[in-house]
C-alpha atoms as a PDB file:
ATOM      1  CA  UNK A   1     128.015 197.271-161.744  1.00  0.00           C
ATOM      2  CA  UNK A   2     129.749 193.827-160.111  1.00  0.00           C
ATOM      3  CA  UNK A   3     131.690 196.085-157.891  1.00  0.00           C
ATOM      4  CA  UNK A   4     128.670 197.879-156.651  1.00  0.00           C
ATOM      5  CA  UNK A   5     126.781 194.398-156.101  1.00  0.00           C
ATOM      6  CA  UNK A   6     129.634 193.757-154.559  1.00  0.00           C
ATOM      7  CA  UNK A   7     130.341 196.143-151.993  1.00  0.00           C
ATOM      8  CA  UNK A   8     126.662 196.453-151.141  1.00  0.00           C
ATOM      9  CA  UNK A   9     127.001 192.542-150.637  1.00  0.00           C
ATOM     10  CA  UNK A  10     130.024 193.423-148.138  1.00  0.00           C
ATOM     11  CA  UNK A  11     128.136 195.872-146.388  1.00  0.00           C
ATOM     12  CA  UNK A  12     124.904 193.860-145.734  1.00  0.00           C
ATOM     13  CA  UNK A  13     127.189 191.066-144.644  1.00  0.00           C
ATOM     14  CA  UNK A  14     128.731 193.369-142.064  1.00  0.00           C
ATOM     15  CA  UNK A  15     125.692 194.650-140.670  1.00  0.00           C
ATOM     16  CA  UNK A  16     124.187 191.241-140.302  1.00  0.00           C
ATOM     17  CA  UNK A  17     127.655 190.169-138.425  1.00  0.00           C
ATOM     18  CA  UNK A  18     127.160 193.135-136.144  1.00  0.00           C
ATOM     19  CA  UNK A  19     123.096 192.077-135.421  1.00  0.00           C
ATOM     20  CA  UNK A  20     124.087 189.007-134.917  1.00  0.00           C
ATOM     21  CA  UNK A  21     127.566 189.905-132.566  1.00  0.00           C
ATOM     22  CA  UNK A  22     124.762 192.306-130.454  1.00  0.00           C
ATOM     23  CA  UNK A  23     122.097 189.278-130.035  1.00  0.00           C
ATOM     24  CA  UNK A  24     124.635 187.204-128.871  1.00  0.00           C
ATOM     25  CA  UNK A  25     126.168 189.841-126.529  1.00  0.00           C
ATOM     26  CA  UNK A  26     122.419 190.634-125.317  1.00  0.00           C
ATOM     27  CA  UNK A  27     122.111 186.829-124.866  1.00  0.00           C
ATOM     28  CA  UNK A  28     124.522 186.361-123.033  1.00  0.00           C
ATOM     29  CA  UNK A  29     123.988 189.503-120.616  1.00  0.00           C
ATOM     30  CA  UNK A  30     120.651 188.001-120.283  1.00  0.00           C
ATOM     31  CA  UNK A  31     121.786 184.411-119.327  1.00  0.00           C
ATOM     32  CA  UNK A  32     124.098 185.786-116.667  1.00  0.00           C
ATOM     33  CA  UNK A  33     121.621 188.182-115.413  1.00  0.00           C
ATOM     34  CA  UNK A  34     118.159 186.086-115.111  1.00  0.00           C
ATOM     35  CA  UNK A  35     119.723 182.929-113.671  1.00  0.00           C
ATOM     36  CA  UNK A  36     121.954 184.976-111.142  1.00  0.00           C
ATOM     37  CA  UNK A  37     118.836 186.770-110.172  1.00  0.00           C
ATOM     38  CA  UNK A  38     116.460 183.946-110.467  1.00  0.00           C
ATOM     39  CA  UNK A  39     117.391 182.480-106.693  1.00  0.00           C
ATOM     40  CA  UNK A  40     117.262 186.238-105.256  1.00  0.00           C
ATOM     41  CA  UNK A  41     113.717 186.312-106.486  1.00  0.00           C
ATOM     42  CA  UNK A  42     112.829 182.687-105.387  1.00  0.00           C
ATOM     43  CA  UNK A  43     114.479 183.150-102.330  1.00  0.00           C
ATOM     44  CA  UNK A  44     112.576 186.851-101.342  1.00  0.00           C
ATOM     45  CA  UNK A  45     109.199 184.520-101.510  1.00  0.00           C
ATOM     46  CA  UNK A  46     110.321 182.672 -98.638  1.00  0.00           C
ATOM     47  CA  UNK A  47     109.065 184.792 -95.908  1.00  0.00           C
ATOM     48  CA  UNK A  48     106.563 186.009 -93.391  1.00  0.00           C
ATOM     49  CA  UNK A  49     103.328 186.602 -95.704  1.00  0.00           C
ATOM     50  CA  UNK A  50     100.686 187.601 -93.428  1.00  0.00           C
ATOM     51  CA  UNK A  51     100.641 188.923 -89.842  1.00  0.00           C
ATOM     52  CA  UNK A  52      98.983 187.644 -87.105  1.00  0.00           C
ATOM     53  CA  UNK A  53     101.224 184.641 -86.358  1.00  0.00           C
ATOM     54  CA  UNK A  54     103.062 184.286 -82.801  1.00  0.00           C
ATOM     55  CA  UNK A  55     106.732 185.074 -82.847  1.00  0.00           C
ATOM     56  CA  UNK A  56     107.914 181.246 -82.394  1.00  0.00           C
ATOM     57  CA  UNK A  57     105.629 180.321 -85.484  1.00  0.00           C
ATOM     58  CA  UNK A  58     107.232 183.838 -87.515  1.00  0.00           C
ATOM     59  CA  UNK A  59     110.736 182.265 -86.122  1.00  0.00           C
ATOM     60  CA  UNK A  60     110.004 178.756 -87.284  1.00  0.00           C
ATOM     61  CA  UNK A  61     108.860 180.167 -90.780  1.00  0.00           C
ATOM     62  CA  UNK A  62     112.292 181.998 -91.008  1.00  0.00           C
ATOM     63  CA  UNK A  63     114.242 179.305 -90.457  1.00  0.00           C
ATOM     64  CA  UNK A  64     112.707 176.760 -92.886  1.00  0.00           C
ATOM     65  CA  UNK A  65     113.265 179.920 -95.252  1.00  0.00           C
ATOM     66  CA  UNK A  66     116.850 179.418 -94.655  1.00  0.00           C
ATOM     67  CA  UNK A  67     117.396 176.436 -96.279  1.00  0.00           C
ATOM     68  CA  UNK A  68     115.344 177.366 -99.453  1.00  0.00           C
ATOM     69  CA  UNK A  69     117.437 175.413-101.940  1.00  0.00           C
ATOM     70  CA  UNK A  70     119.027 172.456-100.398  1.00  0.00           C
ATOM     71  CA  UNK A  71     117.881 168.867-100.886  1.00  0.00           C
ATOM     72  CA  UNK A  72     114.914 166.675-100.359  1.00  0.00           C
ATOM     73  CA  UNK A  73     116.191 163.809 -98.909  1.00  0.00           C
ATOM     74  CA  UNK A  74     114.185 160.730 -97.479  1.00  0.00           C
ATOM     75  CA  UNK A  75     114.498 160.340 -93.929  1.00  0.00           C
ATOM     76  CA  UNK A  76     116.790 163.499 -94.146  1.00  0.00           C
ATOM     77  CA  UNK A  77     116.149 165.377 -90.962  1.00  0.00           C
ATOM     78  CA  UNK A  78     116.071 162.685 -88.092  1.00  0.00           C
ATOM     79  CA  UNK A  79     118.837 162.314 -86.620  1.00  0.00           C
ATOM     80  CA  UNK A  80     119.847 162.250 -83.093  1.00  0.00           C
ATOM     81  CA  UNK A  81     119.298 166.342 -83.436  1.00  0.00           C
ATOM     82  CA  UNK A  82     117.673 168.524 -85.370  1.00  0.00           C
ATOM     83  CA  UNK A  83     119.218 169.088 -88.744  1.00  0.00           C
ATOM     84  CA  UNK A  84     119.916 168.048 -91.962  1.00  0.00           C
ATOM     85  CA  UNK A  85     121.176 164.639 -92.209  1.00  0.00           C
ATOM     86  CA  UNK A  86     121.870 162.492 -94.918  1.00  0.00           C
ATOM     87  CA  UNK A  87     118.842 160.385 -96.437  1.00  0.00           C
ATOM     88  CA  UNK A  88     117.741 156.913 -97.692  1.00  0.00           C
ATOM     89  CA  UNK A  89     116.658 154.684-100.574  1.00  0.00           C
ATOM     90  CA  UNK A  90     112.888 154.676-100.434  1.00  0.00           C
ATOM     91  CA  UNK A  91     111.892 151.555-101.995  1.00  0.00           C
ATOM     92  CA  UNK A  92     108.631 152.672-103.663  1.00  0.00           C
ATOM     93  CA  UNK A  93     110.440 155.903-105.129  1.00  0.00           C
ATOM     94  CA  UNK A  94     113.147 155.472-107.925  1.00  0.00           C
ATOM     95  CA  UNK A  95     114.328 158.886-108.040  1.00  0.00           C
ATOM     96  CA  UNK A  96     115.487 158.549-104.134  1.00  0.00           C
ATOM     97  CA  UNK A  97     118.301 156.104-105.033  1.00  0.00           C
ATOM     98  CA  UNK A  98     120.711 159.358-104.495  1.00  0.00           C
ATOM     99  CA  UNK A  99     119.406 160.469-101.312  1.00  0.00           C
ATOM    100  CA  UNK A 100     122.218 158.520 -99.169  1.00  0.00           C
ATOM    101  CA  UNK A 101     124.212 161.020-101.022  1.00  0.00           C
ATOM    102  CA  UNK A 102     122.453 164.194-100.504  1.00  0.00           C
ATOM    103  CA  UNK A 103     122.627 165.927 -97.171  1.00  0.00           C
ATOM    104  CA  UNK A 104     118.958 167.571 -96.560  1.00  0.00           C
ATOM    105  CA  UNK A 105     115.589 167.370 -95.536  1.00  0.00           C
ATOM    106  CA  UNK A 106     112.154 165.019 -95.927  1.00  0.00           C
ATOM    107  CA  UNK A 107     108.700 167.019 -95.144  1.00  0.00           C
ATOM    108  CA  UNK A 108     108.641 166.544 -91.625  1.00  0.00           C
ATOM    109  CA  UNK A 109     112.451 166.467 -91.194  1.00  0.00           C
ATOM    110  CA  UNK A 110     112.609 170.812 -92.491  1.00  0.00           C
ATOM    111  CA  UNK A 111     109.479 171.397 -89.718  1.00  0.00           C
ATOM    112  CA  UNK A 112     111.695 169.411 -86.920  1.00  0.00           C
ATOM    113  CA  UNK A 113     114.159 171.778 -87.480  1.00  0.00           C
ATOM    114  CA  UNK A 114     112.231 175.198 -88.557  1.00  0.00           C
ATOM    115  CA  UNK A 115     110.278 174.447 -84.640  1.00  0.00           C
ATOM    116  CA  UNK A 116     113.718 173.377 -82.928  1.00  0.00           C
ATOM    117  CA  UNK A 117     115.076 176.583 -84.229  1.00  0.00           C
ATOM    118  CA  UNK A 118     112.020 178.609 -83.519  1.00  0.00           C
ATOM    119  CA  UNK A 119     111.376 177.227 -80.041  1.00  0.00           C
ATOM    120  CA  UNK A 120     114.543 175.660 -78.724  1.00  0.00           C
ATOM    121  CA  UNK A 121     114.857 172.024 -77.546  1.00  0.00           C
ATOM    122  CA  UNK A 122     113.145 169.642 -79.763  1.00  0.00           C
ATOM    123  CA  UNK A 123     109.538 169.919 -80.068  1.00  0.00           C
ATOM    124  CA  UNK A 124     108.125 168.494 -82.782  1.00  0.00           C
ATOM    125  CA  UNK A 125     109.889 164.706 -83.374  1.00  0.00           C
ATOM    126  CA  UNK A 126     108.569 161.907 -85.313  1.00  0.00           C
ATOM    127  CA  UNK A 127     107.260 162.082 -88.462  1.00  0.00           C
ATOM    128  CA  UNK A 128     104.165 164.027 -90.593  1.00  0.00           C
ATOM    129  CA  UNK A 129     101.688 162.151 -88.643  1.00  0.00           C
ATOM    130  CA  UNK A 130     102.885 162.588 -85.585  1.00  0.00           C
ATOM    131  CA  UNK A 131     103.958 165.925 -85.959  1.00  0.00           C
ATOM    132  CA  UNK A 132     100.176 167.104 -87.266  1.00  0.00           C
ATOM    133  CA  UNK A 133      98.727 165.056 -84.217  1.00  0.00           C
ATOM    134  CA  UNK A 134     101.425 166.407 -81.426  1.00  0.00           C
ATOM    135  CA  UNK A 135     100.315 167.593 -78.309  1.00  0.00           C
ATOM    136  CA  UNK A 136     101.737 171.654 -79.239  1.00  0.00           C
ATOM    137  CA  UNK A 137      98.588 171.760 -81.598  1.00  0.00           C
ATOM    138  CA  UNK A 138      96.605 174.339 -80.536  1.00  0.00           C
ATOM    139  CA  UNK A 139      94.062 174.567 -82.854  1.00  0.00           C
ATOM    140  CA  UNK A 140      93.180 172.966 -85.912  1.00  0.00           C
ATOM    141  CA  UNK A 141      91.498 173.588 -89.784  1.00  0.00           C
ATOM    142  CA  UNK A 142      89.788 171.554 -91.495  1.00  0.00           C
ATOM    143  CA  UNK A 143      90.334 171.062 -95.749  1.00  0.00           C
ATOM    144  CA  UNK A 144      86.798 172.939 -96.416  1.00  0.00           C
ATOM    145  CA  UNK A 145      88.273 176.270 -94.491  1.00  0.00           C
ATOM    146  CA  UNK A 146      90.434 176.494 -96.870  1.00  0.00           C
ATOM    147  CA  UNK A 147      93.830 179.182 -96.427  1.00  0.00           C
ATOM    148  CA  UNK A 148      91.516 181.550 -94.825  1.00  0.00           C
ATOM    149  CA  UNK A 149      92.075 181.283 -91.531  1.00  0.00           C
ATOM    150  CA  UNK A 150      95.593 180.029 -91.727  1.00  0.00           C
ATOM    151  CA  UNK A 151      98.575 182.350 -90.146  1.00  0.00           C
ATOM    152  CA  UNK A 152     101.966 182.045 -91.171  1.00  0.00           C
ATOM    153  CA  UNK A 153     103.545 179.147 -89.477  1.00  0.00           C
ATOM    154  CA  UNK A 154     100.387 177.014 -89.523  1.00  0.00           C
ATOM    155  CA  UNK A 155     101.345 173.107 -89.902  1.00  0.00           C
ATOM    156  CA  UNK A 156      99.786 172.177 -93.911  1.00  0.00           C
ATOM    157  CA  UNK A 157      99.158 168.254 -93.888  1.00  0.00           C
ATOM    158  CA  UNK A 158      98.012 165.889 -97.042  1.00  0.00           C
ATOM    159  CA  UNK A 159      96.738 162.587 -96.130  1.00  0.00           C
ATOM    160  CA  UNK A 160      93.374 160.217 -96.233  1.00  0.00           C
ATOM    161  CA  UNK A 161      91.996 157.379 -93.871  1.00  0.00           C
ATOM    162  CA  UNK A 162      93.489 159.356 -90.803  1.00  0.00           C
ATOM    163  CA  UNK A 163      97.215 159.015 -92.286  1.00  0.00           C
ATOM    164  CA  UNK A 164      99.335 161.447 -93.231  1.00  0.00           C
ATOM    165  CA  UNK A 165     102.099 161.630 -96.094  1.00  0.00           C
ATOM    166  CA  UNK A 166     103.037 165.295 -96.308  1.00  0.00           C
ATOM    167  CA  UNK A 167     103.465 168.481 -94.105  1.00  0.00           C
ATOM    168  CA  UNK A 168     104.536 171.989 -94.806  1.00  0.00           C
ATOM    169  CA  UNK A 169     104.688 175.147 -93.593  1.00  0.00           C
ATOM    170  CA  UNK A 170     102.349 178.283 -94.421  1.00  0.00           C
ATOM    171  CA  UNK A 171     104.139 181.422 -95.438  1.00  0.00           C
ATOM    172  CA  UNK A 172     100.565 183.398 -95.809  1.00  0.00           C
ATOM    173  CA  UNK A 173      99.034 184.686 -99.037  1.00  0.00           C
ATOM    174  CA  UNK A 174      98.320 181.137 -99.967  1.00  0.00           C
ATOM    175  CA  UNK A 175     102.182 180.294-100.194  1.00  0.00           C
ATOM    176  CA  UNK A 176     103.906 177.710 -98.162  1.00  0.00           C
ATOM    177  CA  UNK A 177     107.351 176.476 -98.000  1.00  0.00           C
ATOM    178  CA  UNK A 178     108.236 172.701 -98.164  1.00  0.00           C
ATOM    179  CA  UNK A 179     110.352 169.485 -98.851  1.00  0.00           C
ATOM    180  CA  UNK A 180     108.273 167.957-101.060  1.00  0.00           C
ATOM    181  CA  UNK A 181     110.148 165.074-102.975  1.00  0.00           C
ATOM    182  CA  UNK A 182     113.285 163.238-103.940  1.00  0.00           C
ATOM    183  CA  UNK A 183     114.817 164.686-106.722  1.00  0.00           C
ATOM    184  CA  UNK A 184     114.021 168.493-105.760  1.00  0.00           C
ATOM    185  CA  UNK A 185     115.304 171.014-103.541  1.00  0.00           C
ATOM    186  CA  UNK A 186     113.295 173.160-100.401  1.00  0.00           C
ATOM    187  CA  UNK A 187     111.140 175.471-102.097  1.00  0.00           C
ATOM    188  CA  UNK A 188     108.607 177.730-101.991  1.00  0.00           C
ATOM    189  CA  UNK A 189     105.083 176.114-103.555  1.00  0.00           C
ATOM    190  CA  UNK A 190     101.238 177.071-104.231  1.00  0.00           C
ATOM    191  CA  UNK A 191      99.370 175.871-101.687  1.00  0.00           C
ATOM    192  CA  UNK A 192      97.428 172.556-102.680  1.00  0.00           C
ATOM    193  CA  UNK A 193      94.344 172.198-101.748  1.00  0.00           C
ATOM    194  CA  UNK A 194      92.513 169.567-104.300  1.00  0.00           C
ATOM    195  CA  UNK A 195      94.096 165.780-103.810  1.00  0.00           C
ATOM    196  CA  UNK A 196      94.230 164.399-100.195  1.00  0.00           C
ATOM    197  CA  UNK A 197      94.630 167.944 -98.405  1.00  0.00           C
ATOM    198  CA  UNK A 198      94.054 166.956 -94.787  1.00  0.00           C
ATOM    199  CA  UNK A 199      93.876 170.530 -93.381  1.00  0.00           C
ATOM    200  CA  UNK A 200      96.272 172.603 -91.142  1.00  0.00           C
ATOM    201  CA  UNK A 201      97.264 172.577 -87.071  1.00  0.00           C
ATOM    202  CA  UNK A 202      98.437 175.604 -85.394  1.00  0.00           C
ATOM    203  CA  UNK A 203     101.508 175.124 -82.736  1.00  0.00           C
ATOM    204  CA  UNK A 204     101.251 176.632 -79.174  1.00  0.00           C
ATOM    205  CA  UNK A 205     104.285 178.715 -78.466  1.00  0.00           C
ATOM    206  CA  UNK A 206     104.854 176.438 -75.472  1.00  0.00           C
ATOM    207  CA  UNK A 207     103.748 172.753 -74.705  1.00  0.00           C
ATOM    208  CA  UNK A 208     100.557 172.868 -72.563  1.00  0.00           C
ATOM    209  CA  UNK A 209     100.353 170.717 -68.811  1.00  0.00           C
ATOM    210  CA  UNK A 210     100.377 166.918 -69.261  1.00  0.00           C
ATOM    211  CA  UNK A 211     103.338 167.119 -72.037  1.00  0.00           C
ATOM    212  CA  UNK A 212     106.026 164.363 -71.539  1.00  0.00           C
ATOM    213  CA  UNK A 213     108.938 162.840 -73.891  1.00  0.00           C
ATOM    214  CA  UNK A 214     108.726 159.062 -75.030  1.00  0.00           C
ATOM    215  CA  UNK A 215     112.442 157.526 -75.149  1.00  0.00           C
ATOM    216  CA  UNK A 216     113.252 154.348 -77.146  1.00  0.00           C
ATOM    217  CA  UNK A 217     113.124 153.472 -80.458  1.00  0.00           C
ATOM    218  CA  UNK A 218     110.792 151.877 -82.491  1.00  0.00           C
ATOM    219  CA  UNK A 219     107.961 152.217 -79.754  1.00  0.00           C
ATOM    220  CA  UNK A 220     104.217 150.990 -79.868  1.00  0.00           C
ATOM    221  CA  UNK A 221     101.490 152.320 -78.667  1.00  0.00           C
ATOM    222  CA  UNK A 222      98.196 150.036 -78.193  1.00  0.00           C
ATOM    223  CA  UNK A 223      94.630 149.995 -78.391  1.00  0.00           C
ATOM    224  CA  UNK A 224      94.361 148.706 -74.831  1.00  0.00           C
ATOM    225  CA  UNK A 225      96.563 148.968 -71.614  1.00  0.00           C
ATOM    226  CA  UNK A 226      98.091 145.674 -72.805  1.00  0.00           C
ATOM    227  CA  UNK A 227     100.922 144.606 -75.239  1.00  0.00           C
ATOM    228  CA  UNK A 228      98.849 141.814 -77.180  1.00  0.00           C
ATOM    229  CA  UNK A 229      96.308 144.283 -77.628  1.00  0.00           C
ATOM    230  CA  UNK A 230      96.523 146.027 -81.429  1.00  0.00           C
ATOM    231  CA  UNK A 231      99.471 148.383 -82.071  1.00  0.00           C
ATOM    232  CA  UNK A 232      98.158 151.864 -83.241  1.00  0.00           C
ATOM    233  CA  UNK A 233     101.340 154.170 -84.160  1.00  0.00           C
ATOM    234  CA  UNK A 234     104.967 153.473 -84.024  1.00  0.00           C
ATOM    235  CA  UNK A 235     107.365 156.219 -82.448  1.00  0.00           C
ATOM    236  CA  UNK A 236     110.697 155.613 -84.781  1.00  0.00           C
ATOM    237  CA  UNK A 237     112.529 157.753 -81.850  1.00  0.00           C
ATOM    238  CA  UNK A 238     111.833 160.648 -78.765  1.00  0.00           C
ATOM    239  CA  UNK A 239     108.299 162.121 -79.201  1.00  0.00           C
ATOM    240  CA  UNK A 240     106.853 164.698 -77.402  1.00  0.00           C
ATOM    241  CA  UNK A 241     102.838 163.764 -76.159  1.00  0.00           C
ATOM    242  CA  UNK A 242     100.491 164.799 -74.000  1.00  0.00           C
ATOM    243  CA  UNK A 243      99.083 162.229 -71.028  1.00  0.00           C
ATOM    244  CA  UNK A 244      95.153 162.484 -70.413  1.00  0.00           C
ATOM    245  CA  UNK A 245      95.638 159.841 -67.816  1.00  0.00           C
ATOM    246  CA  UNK A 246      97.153 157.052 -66.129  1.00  0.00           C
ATOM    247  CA  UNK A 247      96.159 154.024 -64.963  1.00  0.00           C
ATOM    248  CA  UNK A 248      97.941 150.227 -63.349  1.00  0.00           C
ATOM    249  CA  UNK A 249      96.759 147.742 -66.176  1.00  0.00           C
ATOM    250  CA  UNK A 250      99.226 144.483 -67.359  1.00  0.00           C
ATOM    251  CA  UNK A 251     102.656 144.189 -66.130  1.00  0.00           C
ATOM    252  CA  UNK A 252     105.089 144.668 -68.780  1.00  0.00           C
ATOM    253  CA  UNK A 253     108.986 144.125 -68.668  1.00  0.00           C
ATOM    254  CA  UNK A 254     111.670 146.038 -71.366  1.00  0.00           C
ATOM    255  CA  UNK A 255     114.932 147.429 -71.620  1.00  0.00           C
ATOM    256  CA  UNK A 256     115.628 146.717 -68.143  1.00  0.00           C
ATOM    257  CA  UNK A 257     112.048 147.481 -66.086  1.00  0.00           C
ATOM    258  CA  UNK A 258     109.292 146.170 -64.817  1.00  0.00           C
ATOM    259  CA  UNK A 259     106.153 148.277 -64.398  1.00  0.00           C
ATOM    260  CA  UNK A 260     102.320 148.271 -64.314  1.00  0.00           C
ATOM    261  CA  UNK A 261     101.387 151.417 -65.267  1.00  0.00           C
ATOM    262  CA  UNK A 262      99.717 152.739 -68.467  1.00  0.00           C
ATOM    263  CA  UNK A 263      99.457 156.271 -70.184  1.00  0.00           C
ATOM    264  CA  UNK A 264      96.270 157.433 -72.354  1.00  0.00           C
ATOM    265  CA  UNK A 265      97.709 159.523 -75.183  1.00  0.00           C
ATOM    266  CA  UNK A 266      94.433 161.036 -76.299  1.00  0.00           C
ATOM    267  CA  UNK A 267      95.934 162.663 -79.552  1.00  0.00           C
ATOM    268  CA  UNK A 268      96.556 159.099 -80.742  1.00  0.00           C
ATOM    269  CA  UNK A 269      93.394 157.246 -78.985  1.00  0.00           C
ATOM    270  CA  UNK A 270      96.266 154.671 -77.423  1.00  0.00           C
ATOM    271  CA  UNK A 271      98.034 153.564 -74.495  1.00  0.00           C
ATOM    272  CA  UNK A 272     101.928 153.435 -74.322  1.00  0.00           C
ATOM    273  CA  UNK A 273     103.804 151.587 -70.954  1.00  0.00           C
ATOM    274  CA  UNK A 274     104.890 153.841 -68.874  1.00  0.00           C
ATOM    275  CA  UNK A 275     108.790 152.601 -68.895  1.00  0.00           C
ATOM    276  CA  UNK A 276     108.925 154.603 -72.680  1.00  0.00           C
ATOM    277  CA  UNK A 277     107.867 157.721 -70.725  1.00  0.00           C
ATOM    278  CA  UNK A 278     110.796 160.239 -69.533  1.00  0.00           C
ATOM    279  CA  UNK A 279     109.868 160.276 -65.845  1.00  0.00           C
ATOM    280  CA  UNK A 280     108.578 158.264 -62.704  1.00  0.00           C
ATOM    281  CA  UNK A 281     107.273 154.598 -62.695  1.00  0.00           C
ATOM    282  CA  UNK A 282     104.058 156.386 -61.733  1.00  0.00           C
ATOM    283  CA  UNK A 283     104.265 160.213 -63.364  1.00  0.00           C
ATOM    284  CA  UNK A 284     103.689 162.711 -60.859  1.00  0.00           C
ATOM    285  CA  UNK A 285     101.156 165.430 -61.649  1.00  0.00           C
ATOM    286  CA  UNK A 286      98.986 163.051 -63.950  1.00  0.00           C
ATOM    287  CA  UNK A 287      95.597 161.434 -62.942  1.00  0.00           C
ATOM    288  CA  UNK A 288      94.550 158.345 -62.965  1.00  0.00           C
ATOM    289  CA  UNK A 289      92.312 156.718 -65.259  1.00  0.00           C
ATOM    290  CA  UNK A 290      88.782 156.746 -64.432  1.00  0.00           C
END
């Protein structure tokens, strides 16, 4: 009778090694299946959604699908050209103290590139603000349309008071693709329309008439056609913006010039000196103020 107990204990022991070998085994198949195929799956998001979109907004969707994966970075993005760059500390974010390590992308840094890459040259500079506000933007959504209209491409922005904090790009199908914080990687996200959710700008495929290229860093613009009028916006570097008008106002001198003349940049309600604009003292082909 022992020796029956026994064996039947040897035998229930075995089988219970051999469940527990085959869990194991299917564990580990699993754990070097699902994580292998994991960024595949992620990564087959991170396209063209809807149709309908011009082919430099398909192309700039494309290549901000290319980098699906690598770093939010603060500041990452802007430098001299378009491309990832290594980032900052941002002082109100703790979780940004490695992005002077990380080579990557902020929010406005992966659309730089995405419409560099899409369009050539260097169209959208600046940051979220600027680029939602540029003078490409052909048409523009407001929060209460919603992803309806929206084509793949479309310029997402999340802001309130007229600022802006965060851009993306639509993918369609109420996906878009973005860099959206310190700490995580490009990826492909819900679209979030609750919170601050500004609304959405659609780029031109080419810059309309009146489109010129600040130079300079650090540049102001003003409320008035005079430098102790109120600053409005700051270009940290080369912008792209369209001129309404120009007009001779106070004589300013900088980096070397003297000059009179003014420029209305009606996407930001303020005038900039015409020695930060690429061009003539006066700029052929642009009106004067009336």
């Amino acid at each position: 009778m022992r020796m029956r107990r026994t064996a039947t204990k040897a035998a229930v022991t075995a089988l219970m090694l051999l469940l527990t070998w085959a869990g194991s085994a299917g564990a580990t198949a699993a754990t070097a299946v699902t994580p292998a195929g994991a960024p595949r799956a992620a990564a087959a998001t991170c396209a063209v959604l809807a149709p309908g979109a011009s082919a430099t907004a398909e192309a700039a969707v494309r290549a901000a699908c290319e980098q699906i994966g690598v770093w939010y970075t603060w500041g990452g993005g802007h430098g001299p050209q378009p491309g990832p760059t290594y980032g900052q500390v941002d002082p109100s974010d703790p979780d940004s103290a490695h992005d002077p390590e990380r080579l990557g992308f902020d929010c406005s840094g992966l659309v730089r590139y995405a419409y560099a890459r899409a369009a050539g040259g260097d169209p959208l500079p600046g940051n979220a603000y600027h680029q939602f506000h540029a003078p490409q933007v052909s048409q523009r959504f407001t929060a209460a349309q919603g992803t309806g209209p929206l084509l793949a491409g479309d310029l997402l922005a999340w802001g309130s008071g007229g600022s802006v904090h965060h851009i993306a790009i639509y993918l369609g199908a109420g996906k878009m693709v973005e860099a959206r914080e310190s700490g995580t990687r490009i990826t492909v996200s819900d679209v979030r329309l609750g919170g601050d959710y500004a609304g959405a700008a659609r780029i031109a495929a080419s810059a309309g008439s009146g489109t010129f290229s600040t130079w300079g860093t650090d540049v102001w613009t003003h409320e008035e056609a005079s430098t102790s009028s109120p600053r409005v916006h700051r270009f940290p570097g080369p912008t792209t913006v369209r001129i309404e008008c120009q007009k001779h106002a106070e004589t300013v001198t900088a980096e070397g010039y003297t000059n009179d003349a003014w420029s209305y940049l009606p996407e930001y309600r303020a005038w900039i000196t015409n020695i930060y604009i690429r061009g003539g003292a006066w700029l052929d082909g642009v009106p004067t103020c009336r």
